[in-house]
Protein backbone atom coordinates (compact mmCIF):
# COMPACT_ATOMS: atom_id res chain seq x y z
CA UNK A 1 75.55 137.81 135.94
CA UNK A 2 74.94 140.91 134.41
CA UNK A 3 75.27 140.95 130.36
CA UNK A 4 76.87 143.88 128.91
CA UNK A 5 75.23 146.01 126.87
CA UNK A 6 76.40 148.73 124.90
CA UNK A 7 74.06 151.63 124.05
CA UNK A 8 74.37 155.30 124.18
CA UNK A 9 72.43 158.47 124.44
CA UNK A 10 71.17 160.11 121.36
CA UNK A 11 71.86 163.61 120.41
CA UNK A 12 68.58 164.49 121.79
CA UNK A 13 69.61 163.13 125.39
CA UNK A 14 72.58 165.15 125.24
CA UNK A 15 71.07 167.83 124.01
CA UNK A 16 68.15 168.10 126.45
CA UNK A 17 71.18 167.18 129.66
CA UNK A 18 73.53 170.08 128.24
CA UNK A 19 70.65 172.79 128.08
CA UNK A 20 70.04 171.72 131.78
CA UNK A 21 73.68 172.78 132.49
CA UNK A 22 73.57 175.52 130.28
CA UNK A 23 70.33 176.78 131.89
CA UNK A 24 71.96 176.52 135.36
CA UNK A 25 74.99 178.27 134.21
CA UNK A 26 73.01 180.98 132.80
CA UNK A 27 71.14 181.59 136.09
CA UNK A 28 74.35 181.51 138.01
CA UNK A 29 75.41 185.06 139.08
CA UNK A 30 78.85 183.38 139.87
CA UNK A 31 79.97 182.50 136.84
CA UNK A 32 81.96 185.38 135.02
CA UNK A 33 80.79 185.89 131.62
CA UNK A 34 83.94 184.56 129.69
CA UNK A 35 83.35 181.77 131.49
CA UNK A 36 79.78 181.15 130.46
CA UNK A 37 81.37 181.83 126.76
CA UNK A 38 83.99 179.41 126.92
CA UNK A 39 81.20 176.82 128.60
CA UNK A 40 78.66 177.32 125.91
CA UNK A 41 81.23 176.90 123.20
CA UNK A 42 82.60 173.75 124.55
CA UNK A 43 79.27 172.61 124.80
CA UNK A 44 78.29 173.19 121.40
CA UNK A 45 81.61 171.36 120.14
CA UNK A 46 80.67 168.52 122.37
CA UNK A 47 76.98 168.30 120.99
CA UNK A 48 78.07 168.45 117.11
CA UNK A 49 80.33 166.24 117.47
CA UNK A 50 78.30 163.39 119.35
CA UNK A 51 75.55 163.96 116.06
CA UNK A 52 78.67 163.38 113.83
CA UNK A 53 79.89 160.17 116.07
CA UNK A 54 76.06 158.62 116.52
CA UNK A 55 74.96 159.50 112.38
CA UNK A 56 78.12 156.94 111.92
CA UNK A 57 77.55 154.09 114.24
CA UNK A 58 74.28 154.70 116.22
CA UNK A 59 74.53 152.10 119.14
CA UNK A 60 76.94 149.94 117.15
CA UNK A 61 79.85 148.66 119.54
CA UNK A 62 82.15 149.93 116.96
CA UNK A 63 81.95 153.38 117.87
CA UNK A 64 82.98 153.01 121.78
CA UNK A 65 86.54 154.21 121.40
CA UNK A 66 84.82 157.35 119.49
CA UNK A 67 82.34 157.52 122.46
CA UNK A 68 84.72 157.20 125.00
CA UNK A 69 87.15 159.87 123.83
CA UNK A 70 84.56 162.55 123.28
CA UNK A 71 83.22 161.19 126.79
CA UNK A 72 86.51 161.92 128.32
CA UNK A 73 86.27 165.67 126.46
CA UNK A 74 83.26 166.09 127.70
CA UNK A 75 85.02 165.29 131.80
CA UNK A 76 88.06 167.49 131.33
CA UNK A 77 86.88 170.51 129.17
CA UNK A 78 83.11 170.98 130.44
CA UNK A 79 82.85 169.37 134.22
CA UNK A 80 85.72 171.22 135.66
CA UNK A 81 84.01 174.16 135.07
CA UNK A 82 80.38 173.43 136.20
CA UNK A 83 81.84 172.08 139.02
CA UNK A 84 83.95 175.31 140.02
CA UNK A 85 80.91 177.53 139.61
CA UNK A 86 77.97 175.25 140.09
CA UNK A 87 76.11 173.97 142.82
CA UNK A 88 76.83 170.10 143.88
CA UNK A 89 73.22 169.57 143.81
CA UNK A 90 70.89 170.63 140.91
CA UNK A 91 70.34 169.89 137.21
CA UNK A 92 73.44 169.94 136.12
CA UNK A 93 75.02 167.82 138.26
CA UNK A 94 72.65 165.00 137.53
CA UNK A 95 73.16 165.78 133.76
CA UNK A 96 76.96 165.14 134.66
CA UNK A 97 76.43 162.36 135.77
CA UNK A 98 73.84 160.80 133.15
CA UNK A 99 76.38 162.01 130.43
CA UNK A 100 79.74 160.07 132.47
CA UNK A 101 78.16 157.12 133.56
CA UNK A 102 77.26 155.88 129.77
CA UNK A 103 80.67 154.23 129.29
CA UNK A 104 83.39 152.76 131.54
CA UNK A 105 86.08 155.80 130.39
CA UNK A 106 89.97 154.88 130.68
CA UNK A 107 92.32 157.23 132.98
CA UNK A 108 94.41 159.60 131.58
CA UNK A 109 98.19 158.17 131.21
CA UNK A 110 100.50 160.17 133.95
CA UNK A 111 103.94 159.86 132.00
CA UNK A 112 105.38 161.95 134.94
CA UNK A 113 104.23 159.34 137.85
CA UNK A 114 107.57 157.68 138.56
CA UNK A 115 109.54 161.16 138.42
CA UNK A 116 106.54 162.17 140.95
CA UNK A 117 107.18 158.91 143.09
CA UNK A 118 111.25 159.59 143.09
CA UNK A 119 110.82 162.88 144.15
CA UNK A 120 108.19 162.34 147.06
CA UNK A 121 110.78 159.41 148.72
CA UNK A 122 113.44 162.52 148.41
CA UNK A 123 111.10 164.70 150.32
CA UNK A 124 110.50 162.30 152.49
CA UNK A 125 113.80 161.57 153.15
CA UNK A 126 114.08 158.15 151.74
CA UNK A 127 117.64 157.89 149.85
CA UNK A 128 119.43 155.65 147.91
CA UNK A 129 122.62 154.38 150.31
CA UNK A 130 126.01 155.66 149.28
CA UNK A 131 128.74 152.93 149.58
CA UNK A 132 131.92 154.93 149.89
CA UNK A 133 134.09 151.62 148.44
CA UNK A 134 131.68 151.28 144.85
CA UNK A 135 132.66 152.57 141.99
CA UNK A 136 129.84 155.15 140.65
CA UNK A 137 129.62 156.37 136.83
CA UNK A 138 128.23 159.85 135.89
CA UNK A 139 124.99 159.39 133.81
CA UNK A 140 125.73 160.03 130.38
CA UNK A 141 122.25 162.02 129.40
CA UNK A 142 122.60 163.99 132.50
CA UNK A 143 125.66 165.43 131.67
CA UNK A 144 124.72 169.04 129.65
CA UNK A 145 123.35 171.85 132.23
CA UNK A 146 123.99 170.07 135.61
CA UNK A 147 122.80 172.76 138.54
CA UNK A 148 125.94 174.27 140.51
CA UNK A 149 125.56 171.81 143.52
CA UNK A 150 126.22 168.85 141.13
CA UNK A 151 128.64 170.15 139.17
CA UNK A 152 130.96 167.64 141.43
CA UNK A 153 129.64 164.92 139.63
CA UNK A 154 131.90 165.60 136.34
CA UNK A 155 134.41 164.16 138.65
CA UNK A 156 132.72 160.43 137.83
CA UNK A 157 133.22 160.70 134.22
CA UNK A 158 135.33 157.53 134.54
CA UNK A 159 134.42 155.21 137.02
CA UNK A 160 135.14 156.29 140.78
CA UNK A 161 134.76 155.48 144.08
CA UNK A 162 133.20 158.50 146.51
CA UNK A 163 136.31 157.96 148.47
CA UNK A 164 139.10 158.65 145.41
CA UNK A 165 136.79 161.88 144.59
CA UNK A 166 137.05 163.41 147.90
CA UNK A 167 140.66 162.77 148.23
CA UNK A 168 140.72 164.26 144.63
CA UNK A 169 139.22 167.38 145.88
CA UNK A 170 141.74 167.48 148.65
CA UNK A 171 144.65 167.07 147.20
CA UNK A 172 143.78 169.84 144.62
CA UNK A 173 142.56 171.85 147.40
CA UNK A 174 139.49 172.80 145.87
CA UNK A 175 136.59 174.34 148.43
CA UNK A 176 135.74 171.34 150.79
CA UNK A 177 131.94 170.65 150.65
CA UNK A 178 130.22 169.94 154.17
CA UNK A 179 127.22 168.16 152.41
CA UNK A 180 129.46 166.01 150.02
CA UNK A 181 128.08 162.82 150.64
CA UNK A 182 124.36 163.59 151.22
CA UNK A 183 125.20 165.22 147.51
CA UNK A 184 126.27 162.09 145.96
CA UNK A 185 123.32 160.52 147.74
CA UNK A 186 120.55 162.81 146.32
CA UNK A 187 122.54 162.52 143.33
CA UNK A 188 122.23 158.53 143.30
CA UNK A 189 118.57 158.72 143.93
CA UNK A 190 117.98 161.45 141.05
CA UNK A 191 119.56 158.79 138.83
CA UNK A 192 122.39 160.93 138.10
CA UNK A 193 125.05 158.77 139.46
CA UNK A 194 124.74 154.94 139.36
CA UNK A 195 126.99 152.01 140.19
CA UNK A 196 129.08 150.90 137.93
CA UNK A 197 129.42 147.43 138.56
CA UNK A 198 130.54 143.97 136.44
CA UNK A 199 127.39 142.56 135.11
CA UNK A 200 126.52 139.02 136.17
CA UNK A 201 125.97 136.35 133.87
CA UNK A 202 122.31 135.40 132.83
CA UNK A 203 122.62 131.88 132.65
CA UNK A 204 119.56 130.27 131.01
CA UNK A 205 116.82 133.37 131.47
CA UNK A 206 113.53 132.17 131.77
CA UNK A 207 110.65 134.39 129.57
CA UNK A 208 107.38 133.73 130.11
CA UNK A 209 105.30 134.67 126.80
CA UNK A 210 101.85 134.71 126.69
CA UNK A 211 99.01 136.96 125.09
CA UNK A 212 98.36 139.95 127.17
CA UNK A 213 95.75 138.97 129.96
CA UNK A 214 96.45 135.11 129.90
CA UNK A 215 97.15 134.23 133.38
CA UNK A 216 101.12 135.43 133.40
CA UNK A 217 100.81 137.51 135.94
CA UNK A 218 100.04 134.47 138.27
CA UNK A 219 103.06 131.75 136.32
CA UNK A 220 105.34 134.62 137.24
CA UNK A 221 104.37 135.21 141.35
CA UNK A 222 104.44 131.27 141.55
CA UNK A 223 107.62 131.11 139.61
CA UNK A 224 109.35 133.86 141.82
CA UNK A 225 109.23 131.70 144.72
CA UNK A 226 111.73 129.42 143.51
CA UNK A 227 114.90 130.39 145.72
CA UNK A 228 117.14 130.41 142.84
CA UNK A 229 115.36 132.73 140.81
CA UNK A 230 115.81 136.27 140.22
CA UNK A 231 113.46 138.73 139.10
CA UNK A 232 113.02 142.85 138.54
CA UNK A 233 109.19 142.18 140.39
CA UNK A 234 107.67 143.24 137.68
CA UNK A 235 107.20 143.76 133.53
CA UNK A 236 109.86 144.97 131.89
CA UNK A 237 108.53 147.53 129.68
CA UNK A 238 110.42 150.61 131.37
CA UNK A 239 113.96 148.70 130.78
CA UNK A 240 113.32 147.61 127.27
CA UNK A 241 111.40 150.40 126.19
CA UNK A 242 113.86 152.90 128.19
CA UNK A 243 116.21 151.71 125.34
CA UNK A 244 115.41 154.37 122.63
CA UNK A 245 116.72 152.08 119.45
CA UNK A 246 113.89 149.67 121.13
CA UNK A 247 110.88 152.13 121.64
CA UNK A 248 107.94 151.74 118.80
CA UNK A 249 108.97 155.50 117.92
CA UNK A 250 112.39 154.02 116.59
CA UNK A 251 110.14 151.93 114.18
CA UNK A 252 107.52 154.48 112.95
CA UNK A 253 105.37 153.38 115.33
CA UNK A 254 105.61 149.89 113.44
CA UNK A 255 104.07 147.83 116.13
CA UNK A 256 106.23 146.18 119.62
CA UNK A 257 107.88 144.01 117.12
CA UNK A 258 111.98 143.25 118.02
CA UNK A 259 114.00 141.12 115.86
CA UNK A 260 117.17 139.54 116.02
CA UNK A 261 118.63 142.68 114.05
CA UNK A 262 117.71 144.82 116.85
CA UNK A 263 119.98 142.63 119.21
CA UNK A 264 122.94 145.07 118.33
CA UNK A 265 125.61 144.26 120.50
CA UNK A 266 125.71 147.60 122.70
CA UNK A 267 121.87 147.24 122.92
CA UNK A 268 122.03 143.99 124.01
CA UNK A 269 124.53 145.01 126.74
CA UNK A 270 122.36 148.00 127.30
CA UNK A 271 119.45 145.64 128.41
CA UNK A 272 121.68 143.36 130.35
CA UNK A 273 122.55 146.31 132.60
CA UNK A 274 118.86 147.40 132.75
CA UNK A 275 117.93 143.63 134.33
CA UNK A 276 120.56 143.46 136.41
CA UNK A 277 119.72 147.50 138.09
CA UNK A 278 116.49 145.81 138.78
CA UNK A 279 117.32 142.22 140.16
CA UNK A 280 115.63 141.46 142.73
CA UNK A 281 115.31 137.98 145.21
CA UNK A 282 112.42 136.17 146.11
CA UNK A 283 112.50 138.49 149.43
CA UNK A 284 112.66 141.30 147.48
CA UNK A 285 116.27 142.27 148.26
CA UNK A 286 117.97 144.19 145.79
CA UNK A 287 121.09 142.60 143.53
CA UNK A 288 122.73 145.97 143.93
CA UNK A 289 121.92 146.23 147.58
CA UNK A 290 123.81 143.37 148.28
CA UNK A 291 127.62 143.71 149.41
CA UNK A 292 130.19 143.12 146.00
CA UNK A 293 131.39 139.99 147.58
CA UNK A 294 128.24 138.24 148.43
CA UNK A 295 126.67 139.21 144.75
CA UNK A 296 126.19 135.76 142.93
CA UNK A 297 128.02 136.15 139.87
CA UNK A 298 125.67 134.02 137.71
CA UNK A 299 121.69 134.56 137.83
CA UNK A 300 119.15 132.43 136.93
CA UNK A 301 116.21 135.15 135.98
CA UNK A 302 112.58 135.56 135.64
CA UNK A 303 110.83 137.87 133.29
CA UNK A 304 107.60 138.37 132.26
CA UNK A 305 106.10 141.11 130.08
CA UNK A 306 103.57 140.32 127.63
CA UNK A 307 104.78 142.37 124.53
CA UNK A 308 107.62 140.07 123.94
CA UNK A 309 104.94 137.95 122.54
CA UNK A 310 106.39 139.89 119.55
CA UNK A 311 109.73 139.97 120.50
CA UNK A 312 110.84 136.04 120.64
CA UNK A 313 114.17 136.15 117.86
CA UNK A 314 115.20 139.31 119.60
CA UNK A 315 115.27 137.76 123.32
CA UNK A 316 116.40 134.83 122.03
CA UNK A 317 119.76 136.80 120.29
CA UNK A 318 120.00 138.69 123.25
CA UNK A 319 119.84 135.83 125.54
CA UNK A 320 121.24 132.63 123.15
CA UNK A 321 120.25 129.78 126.15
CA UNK A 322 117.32 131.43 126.88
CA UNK A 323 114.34 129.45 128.01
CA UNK A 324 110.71 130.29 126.67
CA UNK A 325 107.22 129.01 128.27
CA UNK A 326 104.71 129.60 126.12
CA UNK A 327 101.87 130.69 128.45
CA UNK A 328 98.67 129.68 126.21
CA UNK A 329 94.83 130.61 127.29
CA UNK A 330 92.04 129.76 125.35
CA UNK A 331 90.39 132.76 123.33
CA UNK A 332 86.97 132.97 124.80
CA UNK A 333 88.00 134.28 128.07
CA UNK A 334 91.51 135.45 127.20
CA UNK A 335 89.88 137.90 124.70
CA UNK A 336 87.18 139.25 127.36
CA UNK A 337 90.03 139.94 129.29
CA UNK A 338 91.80 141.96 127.20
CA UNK A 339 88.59 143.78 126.57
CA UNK A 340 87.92 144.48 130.27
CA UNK A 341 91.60 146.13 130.28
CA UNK A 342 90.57 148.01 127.52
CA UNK A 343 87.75 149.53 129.51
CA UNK A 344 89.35 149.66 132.75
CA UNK A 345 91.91 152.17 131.89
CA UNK A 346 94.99 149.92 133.72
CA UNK A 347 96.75 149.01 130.99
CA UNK A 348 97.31 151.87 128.62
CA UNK A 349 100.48 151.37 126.65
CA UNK A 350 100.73 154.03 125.08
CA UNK A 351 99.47 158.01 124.40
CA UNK A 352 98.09 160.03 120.86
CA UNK A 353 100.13 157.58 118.74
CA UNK A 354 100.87 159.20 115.11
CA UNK A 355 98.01 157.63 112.90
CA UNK A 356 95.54 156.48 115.65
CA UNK A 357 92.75 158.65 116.24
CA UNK A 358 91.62 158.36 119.96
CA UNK A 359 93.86 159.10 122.90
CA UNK A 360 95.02 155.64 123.88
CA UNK A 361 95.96 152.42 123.24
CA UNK A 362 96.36 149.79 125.41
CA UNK A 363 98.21 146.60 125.71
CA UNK A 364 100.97 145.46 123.04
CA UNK A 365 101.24 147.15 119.68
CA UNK A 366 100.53 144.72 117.10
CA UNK A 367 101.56 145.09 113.63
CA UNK A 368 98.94 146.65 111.42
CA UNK A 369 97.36 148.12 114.04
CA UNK A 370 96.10 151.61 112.30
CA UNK A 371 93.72 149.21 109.96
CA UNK A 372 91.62 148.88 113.56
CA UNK A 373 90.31 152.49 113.93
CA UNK A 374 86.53 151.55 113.04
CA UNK A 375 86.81 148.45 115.04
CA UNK A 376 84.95 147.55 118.05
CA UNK A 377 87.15 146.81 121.27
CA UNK A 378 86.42 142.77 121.20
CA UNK A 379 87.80 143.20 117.42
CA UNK A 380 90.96 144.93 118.39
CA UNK A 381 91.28 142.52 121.55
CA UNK A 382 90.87 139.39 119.21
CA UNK A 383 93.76 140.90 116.65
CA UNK A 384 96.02 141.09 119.88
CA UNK A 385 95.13 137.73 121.04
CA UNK A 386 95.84 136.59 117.38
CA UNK A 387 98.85 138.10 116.64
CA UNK A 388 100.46 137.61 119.83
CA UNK A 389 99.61 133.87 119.92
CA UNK A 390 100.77 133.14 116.22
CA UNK A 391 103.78 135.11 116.53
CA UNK A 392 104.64 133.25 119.66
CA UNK A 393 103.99 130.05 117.79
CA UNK A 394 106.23 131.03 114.37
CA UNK A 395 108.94 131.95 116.54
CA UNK A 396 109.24 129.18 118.63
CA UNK A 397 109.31 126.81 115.47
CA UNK A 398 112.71 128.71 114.80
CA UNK A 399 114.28 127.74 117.64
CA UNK A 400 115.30 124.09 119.31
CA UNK A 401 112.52 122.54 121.20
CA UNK A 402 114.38 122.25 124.45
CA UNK A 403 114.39 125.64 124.69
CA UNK A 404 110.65 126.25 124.89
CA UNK A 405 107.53 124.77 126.54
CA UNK A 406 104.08 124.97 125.95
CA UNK A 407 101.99 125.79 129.29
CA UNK A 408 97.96 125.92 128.89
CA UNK A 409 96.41 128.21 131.75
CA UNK A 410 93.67 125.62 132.44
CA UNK A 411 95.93 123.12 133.23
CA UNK A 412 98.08 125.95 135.46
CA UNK A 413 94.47 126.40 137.50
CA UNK A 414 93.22 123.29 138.20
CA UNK A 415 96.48 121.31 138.87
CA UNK A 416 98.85 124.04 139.93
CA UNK A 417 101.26 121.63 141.34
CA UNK A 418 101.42 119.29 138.46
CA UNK A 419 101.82 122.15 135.97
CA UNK A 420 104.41 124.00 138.07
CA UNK A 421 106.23 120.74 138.59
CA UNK A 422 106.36 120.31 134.57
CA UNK A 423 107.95 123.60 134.45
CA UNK A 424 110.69 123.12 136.65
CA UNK A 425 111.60 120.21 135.60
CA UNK A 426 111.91 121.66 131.83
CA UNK A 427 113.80 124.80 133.64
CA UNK A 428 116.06 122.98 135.84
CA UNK A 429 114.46 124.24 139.22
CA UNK A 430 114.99 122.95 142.51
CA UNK A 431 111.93 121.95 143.96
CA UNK A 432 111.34 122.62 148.00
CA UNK A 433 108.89 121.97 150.61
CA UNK A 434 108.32 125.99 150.32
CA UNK A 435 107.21 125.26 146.56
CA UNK A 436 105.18 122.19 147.44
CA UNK A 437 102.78 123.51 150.36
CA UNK A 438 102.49 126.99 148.61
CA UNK A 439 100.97 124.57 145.58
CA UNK A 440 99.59 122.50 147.70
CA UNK A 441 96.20 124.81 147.59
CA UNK A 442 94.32 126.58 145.38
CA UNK A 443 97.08 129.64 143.32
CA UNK A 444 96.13 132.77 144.73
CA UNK A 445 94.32 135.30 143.07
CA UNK A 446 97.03 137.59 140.84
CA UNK A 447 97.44 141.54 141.33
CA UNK A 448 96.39 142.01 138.28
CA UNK A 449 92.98 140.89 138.25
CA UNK A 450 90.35 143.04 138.00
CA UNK A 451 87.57 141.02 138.59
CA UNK A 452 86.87 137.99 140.66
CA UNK A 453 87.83 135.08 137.85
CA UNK A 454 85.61 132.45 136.85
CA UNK A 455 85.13 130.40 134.00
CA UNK A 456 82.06 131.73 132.84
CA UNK A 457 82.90 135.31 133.19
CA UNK A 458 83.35 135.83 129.27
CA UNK A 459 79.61 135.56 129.03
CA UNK A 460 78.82 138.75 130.29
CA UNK A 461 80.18 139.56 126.58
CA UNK A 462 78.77 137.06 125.07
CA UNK A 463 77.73 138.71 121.78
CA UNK A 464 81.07 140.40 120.99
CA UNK A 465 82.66 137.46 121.96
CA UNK A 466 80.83 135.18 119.59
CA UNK A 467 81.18 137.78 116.47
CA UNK A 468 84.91 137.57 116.83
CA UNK A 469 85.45 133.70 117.73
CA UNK A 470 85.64 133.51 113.45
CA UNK A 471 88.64 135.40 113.33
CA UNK A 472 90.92 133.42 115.82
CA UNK A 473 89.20 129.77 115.06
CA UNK A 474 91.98 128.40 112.89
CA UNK A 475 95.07 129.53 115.44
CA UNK A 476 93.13 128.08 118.52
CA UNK A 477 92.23 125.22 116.84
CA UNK A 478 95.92 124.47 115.98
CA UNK A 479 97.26 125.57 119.50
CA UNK A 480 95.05 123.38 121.30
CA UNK A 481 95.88 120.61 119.36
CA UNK A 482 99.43 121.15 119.40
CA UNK A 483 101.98 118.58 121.95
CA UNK A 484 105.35 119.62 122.86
């Protein structure tokens, strides 16, 4: 097992690596001059500011975030250009290389993925199905500046079927449109139609909570197996957080924190509609893909996403028969966890928050979170496990104990059948023979692991793990203690 070890180069290093680039740059008769400028100045930003970073915490862990931004700097303002100008082989591409392999450096957030994703299934002709008897709803956001070709769509400003629009058009004999329904249908997968449809009831939701990294992941894909259960096949941060009153930017940038006065009753409808867009079946077909008739008109659904840890009263107002399982891992390995997301990069929550000094933070946003700026990573981690564990745990207290169960992830690993068992029985599940032989071995491995698990694995950051232990003693302590 290799140990972890954090150290960095000193400003000599860098300074020696850069003058290798620099020389090669200066020798390069390809490199226009303004370039060579704009190289030597980005160099000399990148070399003061490692003396400032490494005259304030050396090789102390506490200074990786600061390391890692001025890493990533380093990647997008200096490589591109060495690279565009520069040999592959030489110098300064082993320099690059010295420089980026210090630290593992998180990838950059792409806020404009899923509006890439939509718009390569149009291209490649994948489209939403247009049911000519549903009742469709013009978006109400997209209703300003609509291009000429979907200026039809002011037509679904109440509720309308295709079919009553067209003969609309008709009767008013308004210029027929040959490509009216592959319109509608573009217009349905831009989002700027969408069903409008009666809601069904949630009866008796089922939220797993859990600190972030804490084996949910793998309660939900066993859960979702359960024929009876509904899901949206993934975490729910686009639907909740897709609801401005419920985005942290509502709150000052507060922390992920919901409370029962954010369950205002348009909001709460507003999230009901966003699960029920999503729902999907154990198969993975769609709610809304589903004829009217043969949509079940009560649901019992799954959700997981591990910022409700902070969110509990306002689920539970949302949601009054909700169900909670407390998804509980113990801190040593839990907290390594979250500090291998850290450096991996996968789990960046959010992007230059107002108050935070480096470019990202990842996982849930936990009150007083701005205090952690000179913290090491297994700090940080440690205040999320923390928080999001004793939050869980005051909540809960609030609320009647049938409604909640505590779930340890040990127990989830080495007797998956047993603690799945306990669960439905709590949640009113059906068990099946499907259930029983999928438990009947080993639980896979989740898609969200990053590494291949193992008990010891938290060694390999041993020392940070130790320093921080302290800080979450008295909570673990309690929690492993506690019977429900």
């Amino acid at each position: 097992m290799e140990i972890y070890v954090f150290k960095v180069l000193t400003p000599q290093e860098i300074e020696s690596l850069t003058s290798d680039i620099l020389c090669e740059a200066e020798k390069n008769d390809r490199m226009p001059e303004k370039n060579l400028i704009e190289l030597k100045e980005n160099i000399k930003q990148f070399r003061l500011k490692w003396q400032e970073i490494f005259a304030k915490f050396g090789h102390c862990n506490r200074g990786e975030l600061s390391y890692q931004d001025l890493i990533l700097y380093f990647q997008l303002q200096i490589v591109p250009q060495v690279n565009k100008w520069l040999p592959d082989s030489g110098k300064a591409e082993k320099s690059i290389k010295a420089i980026a392999s210090m630290l593992p450096i998180p990838k950059r957030a792409n806020s404009r993925s899923v509006k890439q994703e939509l718009l390569a299934m149009i291209r490649l002709g994948v489209k939403q199905k247009l049911q000519w008897d549903y009742r469709y709803r013009m978006v109400e956001h997209h209703r300003k500046n609509l291009p000429k070709k979907y200026q039809i769509l002011e037509l679904f400003r109440s509720p309308s079927t295709p079919r009553e629009v067209w003969d609309k058009l008709q009767s008013q004999k308004l210029e027929k449109s040959e490509d009216f329904a592959h319109t509608l249908q573009r217009a349905i997968a831009l989002k700027l139609l969408k069903e409008d449809f009666p809601l069904p009831e949630f009866d008796k939701p089922i939220f797993i909570i859990s600190a972030p990294r804490a084996g949910s992941t793998l309660l939900f894909e066993s859960l979702s197996q359960f024929p009876q259960l509904w899901t949206v096949g993934k975490e729910s941060h686009a639907i909740i957080e897709g609801i401005p009153q419920l985005r942290p930017a509502a709150h000052n940038f507060s922390s992920n924190c919901l409370t029962e006065a954010d369950a205002q009753p348009h909001i709460s409808l507003a999230l009901r509609e966003g699960f029920a867009r999503q729902l999907r079946d154990r198969f993975g077909m769609a709610y809304l893909h589903l004829p009217i008739q043969q949509r079940p008109q009560k649901i019992r659904f799954l959700e997981k996403t591990p910022k409700n840890a902070l969110r509990v009263p306002f689920l539970k107002a949302v949601f009054p028969d909700a169900l909670f399982i407390f998804l509980y891992r113990e801190p040593r390995s839990n907290i390594n966890s979250i500090l291998e997301g850290w450096r991996s990069g996968h789990f960046i929550s959010a992007v230059k928050i107002p108050g935070w000094p480096f470019r990202n933070w990842s996982f849930l946003l936990i009150p007083g979170w701005s205090s952690l700026s000179n913290s090491s990573i297994a700090e940080i981690a440690a205040h999320q496990w923390k928080t999001a564990n004793s939050y869980i745990w005051d909540s809960l207290q609030s609320i009647p104990p049938s409604s909640w169960c505590l779930v340890r992830y040990q127990d989830l690993v080495r007797e998956p059948q047993k603690a799945i068992r306990e669960i439905s029985e709590f949640a009113g599940l059906s068990w099946n023979e499907q259930i029983e032989e999928r438990l009947s071995q080993p639980l896979p491995i989740s898609g969200a692991t990053l590494s291949q698990p193992s008990a010891d694995k938290w060694l390999t950051n041993e020392r940070d793990i130790l320093e921080v232990l302290p800080m979450v003693e008295p909570i673990a302590n309690m929690l492993e203690m506690a019977k429900v």
